[in-house]
Protein backbone atom coordinates (compact mmCIF):
# COMPACT_ATOMS: atom_id res chain seq x y z
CA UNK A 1 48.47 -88.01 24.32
CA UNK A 2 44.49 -87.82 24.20
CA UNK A 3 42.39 -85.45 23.38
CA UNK A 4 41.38 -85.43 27.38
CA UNK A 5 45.02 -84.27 28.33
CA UNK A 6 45.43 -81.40 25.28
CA UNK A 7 45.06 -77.88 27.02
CA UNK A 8 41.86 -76.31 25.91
CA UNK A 9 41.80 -72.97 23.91
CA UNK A 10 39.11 -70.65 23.17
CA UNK A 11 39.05 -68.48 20.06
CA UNK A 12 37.37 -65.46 20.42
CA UNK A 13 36.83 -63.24 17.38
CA UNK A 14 34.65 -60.30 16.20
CA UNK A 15 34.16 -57.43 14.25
CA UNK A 16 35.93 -53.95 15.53
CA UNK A 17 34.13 -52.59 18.37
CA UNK A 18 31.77 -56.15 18.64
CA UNK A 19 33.60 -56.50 23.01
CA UNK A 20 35.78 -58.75 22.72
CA UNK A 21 37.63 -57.53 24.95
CA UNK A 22 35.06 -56.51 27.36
CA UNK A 23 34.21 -60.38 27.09
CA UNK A 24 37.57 -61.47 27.49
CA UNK A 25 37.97 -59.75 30.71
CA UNK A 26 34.03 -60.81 32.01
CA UNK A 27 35.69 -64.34 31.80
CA UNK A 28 38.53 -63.61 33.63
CA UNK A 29 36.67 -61.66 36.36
CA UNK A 30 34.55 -64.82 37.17
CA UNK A 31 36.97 -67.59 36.31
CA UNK A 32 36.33 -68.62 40.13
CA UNK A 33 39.97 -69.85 40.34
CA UNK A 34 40.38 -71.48 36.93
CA UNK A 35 43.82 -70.65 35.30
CA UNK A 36 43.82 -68.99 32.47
CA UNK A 37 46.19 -67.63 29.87
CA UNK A 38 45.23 -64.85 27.12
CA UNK A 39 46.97 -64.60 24.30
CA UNK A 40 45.86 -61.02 22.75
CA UNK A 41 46.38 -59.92 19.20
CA UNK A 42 46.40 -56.08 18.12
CA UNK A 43 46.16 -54.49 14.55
CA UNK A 44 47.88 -50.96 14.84
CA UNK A 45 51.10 -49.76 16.99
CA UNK A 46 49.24 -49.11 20.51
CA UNK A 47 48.81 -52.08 22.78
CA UNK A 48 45.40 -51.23 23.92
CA UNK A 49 43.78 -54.12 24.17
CA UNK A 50 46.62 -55.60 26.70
CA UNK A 51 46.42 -52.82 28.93
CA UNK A 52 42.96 -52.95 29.16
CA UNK A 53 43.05 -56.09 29.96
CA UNK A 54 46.07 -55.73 32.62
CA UNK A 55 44.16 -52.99 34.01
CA UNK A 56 41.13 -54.79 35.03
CA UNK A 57 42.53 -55.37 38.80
CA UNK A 58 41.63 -59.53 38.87
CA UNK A 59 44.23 -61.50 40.62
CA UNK A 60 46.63 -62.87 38.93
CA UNK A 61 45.48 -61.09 35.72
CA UNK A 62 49.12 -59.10 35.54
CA UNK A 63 51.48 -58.48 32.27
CA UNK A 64 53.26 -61.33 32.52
CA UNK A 65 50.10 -63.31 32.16
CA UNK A 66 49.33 -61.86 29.19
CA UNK A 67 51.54 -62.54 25.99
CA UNK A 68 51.12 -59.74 23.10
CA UNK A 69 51.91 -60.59 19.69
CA UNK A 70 52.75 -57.36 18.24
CA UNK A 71 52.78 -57.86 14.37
CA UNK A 72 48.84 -57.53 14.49
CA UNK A 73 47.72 -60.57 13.02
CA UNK A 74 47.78 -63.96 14.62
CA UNK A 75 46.52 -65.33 11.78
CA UNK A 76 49.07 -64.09 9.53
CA UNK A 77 52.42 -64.68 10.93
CA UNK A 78 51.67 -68.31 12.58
CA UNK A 79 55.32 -69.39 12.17
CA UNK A 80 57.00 -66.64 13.76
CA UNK A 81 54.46 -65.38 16.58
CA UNK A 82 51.64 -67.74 17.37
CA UNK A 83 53.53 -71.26 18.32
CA UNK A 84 55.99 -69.33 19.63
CA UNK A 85 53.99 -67.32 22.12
CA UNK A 86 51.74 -70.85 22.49
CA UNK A 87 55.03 -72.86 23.31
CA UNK A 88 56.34 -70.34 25.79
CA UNK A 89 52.58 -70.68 27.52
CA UNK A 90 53.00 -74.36 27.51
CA UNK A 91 56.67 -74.14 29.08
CA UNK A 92 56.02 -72.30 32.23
CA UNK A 93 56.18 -74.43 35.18
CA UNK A 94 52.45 -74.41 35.84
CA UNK A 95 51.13 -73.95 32.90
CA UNK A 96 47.41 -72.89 32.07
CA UNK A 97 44.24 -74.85 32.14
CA UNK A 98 42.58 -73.02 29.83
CA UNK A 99 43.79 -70.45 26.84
CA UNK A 100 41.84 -67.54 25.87
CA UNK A 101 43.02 -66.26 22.54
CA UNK A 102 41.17 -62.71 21.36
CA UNK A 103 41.99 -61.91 17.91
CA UNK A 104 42.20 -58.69 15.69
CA UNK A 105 39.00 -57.44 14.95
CA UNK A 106 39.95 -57.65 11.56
CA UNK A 107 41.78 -61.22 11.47
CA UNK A 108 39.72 -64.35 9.76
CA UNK A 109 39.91 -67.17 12.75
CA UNK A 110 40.27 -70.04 10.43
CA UNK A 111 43.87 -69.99 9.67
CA UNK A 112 44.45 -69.58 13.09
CA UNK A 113 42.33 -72.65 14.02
CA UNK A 114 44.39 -74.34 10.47
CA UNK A 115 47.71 -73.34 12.91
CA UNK A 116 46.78 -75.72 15.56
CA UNK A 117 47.60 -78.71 13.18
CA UNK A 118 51.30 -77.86 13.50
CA UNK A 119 53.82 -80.94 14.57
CA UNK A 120 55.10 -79.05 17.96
CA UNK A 121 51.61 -77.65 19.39
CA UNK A 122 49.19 -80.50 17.70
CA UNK A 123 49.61 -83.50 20.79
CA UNK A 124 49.41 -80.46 23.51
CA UNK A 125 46.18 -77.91 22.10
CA UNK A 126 43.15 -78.44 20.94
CA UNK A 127 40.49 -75.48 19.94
CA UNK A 128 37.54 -75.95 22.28
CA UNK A 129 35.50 -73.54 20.36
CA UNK A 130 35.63 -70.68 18.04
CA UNK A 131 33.05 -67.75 19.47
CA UNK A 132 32.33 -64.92 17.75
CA UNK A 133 31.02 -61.61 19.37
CA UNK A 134 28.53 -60.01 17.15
CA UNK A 135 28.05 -56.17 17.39
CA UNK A 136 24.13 -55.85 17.53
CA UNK A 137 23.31 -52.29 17.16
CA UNK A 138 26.19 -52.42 14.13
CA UNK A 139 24.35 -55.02 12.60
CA UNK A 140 21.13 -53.03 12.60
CA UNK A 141 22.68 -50.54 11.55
CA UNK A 142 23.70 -52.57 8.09
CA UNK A 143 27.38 -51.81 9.05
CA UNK A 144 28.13 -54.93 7.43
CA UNK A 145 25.92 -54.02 3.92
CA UNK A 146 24.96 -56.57 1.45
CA UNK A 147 21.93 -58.41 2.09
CA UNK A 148 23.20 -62.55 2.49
CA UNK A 149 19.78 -63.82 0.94
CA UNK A 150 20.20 -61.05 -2.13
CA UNK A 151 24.06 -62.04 -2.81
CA UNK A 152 22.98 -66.10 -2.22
CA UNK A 153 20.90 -65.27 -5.44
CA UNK A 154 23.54 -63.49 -7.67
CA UNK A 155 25.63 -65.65 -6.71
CA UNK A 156 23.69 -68.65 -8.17
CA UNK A 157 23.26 -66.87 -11.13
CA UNK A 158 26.59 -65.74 -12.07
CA UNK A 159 29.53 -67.93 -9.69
CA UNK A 160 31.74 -65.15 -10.77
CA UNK A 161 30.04 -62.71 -8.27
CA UNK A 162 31.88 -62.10 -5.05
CA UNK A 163 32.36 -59.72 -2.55
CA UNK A 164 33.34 -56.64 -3.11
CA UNK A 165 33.00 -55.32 0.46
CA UNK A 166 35.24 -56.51 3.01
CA UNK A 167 34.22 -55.77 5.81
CA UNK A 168 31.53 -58.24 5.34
CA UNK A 169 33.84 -60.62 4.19
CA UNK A 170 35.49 -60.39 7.17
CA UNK A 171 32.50 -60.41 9.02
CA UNK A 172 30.94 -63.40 7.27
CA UNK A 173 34.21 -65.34 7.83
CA UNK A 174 34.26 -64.96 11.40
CA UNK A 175 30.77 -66.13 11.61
CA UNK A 176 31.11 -69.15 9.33
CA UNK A 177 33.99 -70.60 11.82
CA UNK A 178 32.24 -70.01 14.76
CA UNK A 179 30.73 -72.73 17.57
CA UNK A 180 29.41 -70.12 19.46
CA UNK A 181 27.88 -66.64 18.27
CA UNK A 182 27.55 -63.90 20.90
CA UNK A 183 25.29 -61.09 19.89
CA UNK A 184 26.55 -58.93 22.25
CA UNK A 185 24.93 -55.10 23.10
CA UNK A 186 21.27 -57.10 22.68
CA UNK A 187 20.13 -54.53 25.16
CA UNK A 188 20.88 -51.27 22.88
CA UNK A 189 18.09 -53.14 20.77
CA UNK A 190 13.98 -53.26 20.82
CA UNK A 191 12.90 -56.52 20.64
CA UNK A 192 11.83 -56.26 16.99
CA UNK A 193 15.24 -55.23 16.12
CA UNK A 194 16.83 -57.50 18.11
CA UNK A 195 14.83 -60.81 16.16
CA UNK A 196 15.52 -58.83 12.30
CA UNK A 197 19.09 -58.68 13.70
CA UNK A 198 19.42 -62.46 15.03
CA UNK A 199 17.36 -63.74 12.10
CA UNK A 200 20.54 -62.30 9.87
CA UNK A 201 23.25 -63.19 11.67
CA UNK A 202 21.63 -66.91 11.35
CA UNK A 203 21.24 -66.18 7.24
CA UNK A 204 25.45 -66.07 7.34
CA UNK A 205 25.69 -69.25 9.24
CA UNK A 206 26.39 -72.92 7.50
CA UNK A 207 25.38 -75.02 10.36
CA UNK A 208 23.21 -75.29 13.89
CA UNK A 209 25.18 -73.03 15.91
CA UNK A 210 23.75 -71.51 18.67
CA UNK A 211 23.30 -67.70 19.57
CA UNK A 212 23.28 -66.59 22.73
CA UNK A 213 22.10 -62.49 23.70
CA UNK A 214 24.39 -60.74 26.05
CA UNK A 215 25.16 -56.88 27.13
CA UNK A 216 28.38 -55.42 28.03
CA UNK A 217 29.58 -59.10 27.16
CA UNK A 218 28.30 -60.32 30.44
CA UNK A 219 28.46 -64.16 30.16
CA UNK A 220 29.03 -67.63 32.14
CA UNK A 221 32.25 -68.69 31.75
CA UNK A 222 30.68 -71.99 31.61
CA UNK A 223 28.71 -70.76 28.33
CA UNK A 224 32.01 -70.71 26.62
CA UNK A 225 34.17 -73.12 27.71
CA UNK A 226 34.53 -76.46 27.55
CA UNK A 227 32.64 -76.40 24.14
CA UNK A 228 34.82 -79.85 23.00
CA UNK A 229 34.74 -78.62 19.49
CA UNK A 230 38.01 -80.04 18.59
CA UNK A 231 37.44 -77.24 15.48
CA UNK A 232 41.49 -77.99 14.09
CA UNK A 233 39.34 -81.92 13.24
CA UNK A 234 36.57 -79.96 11.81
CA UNK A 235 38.01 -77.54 8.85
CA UNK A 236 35.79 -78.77 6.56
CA UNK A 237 32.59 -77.83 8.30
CA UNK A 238 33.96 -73.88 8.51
CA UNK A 239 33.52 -72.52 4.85
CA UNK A 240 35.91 -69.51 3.96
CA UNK A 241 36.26 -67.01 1.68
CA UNK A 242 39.91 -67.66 1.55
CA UNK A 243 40.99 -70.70 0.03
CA UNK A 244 43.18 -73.49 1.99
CA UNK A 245 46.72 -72.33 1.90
CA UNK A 246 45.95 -68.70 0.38
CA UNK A 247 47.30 -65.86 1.94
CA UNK A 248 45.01 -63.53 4.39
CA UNK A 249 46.06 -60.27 4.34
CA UNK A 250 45.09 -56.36 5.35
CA UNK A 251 45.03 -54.86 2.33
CA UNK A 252 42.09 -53.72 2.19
CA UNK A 253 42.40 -51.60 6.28
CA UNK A 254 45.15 -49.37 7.59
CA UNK A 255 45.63 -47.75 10.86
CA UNK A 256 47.69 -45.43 12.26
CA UNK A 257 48.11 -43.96 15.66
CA UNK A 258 47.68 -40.57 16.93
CA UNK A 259 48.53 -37.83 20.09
CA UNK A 260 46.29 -36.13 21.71
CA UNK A 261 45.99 -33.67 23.81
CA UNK A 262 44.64 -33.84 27.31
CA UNK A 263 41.19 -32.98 27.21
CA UNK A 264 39.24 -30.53 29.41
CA UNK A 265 36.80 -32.86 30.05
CA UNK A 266 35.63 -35.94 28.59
CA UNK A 267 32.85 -34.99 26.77
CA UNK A 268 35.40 -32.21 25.64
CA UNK A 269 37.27 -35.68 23.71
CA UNK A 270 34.27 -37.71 22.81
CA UNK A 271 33.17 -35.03 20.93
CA UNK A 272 36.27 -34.95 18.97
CA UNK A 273 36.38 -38.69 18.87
CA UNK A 274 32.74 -38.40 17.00
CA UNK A 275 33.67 -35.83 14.66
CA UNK A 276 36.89 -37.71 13.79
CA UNK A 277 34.92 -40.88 13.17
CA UNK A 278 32.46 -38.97 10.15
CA UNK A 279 35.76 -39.30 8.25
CA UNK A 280 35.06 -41.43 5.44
CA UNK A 281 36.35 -45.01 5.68
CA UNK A 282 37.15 -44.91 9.05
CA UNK A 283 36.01 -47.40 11.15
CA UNK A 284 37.14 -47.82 14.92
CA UNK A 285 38.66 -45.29 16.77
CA UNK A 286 40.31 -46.45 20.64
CA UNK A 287 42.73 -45.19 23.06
CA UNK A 288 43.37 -43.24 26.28
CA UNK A 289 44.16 -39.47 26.81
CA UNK A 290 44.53 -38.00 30.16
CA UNK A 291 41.52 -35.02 31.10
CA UNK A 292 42.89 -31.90 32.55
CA UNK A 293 42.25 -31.99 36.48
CA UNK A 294 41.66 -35.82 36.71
CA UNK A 295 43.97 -38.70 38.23
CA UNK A 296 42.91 -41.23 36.38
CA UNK A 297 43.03 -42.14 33.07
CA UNK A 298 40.13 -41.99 30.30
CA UNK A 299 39.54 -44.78 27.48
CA UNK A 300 37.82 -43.65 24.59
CA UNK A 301 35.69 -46.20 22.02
CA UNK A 302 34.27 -45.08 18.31
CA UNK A 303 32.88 -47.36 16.69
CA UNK A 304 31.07 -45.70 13.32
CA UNK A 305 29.18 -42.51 15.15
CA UNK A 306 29.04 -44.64 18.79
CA UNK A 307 31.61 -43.49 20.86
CA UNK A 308 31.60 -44.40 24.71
CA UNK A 309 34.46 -43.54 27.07
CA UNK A 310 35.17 -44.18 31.00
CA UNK A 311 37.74 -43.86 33.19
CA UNK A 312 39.53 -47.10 33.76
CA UNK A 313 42.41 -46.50 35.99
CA UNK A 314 44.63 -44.13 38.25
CA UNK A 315 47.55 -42.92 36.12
CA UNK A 316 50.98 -44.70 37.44
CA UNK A 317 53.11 -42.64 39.69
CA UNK A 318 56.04 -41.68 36.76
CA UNK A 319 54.08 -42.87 33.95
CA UNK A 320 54.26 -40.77 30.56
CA UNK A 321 50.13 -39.50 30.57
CA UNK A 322 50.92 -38.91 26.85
CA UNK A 323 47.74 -39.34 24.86
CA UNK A 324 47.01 -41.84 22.17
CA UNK A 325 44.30 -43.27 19.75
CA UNK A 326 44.08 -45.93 17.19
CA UNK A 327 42.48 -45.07 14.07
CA UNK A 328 41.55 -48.06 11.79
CA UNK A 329 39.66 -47.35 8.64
CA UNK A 330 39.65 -48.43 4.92
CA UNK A 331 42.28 -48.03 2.67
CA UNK A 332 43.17 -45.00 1.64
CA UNK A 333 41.04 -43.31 4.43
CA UNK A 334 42.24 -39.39 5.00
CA UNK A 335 44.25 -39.75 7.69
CA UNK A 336 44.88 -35.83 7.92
CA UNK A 337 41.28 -34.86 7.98
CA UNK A 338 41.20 -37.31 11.08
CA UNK A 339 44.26 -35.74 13.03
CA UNK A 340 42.86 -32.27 12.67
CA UNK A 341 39.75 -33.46 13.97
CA UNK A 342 40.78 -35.11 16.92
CA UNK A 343 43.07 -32.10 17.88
CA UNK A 344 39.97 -29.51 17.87
């Protein structure tokens, strides 16, 4: 079997908060008839990210279209979720043309792209292209600290210097596997921020890859796939911070999910959203509550002090309106001060 005849898949990864998700489903909204799988990966116990995704009313986008792997990190557990969940893609009767495959915001996407090398999915997948969705305003921000010129020049004077923040790591991993960088909320950003911004995502890159500026992760399909990047050919050209073979794990995050109460209005939960996310060490906050009054549901974003929310669907006649957020934050973050926050 040829290259030509393997099914395409697209990696998308990204920081916490970057849209991935809100990309995701852009693609899906304006596949114009293409068939597409998703294969969606979640760290924490709340399957978010799949019922956003379910929710987003496109034909043919339904739960049994998407396949959750519930462990939380693709990346981690290829033998026992990934070619699984990639196989039982691959078996249906008319299976997909093209495979979207949004990681954890905190996974590193190259041994996930390593994975596609194994015996039973090699002659059937090939990575088209590894894109990663930068979070502009984050960026700007310096959510993601050390200056990359600065730590290029301790690190040539001392090779024992590394990282000793990870969400960078993370961060700069992500970036260095990428074909494709997104640098998504461009329009939260002046024009002067947005070129100091792009100028530093391009300082973490090891190659010509091209950025392209989007908002609300508005973007032509056509932009992302079909890249031909073959990218399981082309390890060598994706530096890591993680050696071949070592082990990638989340040590260094925790998350935990939370009730909450329904909310007399939604600025009523935002606002305990925000004062929830000044918590040290915490770092994404996500979920849905129900708002007293209202038949439809509210989702609810943090990201550092940025929290957006909107309602996203009616609630399901017999459906549990039950409240919950994902909290995802450094090690070691105080989980309690977070809980009495968010219950007011």
């Amino acid at each position: 079997m040829t290259i030509v005849t393997k099914i395409p898949c697209t990696i998308v990864t990204g920081f916490l908060g970057a849209g991935k998700t809100t990309l995701v489903r852009h693609v899906v909204e304006n596949a114009k008839g293409r068939r597409l799988a998703i294969l969606v990966n979640e760290f924490g116990d709340v399957g978010f990210d799949k019922s956003f995704l379910a929710a987003c009313g496109v034909e043919g986008c339904t739960e049994d279209a998407i396949v959750e792997l519930p462990n939380g990190c693709i990346c981690c557990t290829v033998a026992d979720d990934f070619v699984p969940a990639l196989e039982t893609l691959l078996g249906r009767a008319e299976p997909p043309e093209h495979i979207l495959i949004e990681t954890s915001g905190l996974a590193l996407p190259k041994p996930l792209v390593q994975a596609f090398q194994w015996p039973a999915i090699r002659s059937r997948v090939t990575v088209d292209g590894v894109v990663a969705v930068v979070d502009g305003p984050a960026v700007a921000a310096g959510a993601f600290a050390e200056d990359p010129a600065a730590l290029a020049a301790q690190r040539a004077a001392d090779t024992a210097v590394d990282h000793d923040n990870p969400l960078e790591e993370v961060f700069e991993d992500q970036l260095l596997c990428a074909d494709l960088v997104v640098l998504n909320k461009s329009d939260l950003l002046d024009a002067e921020t947005r070129a100091r911004v792009r100028a530093e995502v391009e300082a973490h890159l090891p190659r010509a890859v091209k950025v392209v500026e989007t908002a609300n992760g508005a973007i032509d399909p056509l932009v992302l796939l079909g890249l031909g990047a073959a990218a399981e050919d082309d390890l060598d050209a994706r530096p890591s911070h993680h050696g071949d073979g070592e082990d990638h794990d989340h040590d260094d995050f925790e998350t935990v999910a939370l009730p909450v109460r329904p909310a007399i209005t939604a600025g009523d939960l935002a606002a305990r959203v925000e004062k929830a996310a000044e918590a040290p060490g915490v770092l994404r906050i996500k979920g849905f509550a129900e708002v007293e009054g209202k038949a439809m549901r509210l989702v609810v974003q943090g990201v550092g002090r940025r929290v957006v929310h909107h309602f996203d669907r009616p609630w399901r006649a017999g459906e549990s309106r039950d409240g919950r957020l994902v909290v995802i934050g450094l090690k070691g973050f105080d989980q309690g001060a977070v809980a009495a926050a968010l219950a007011g």
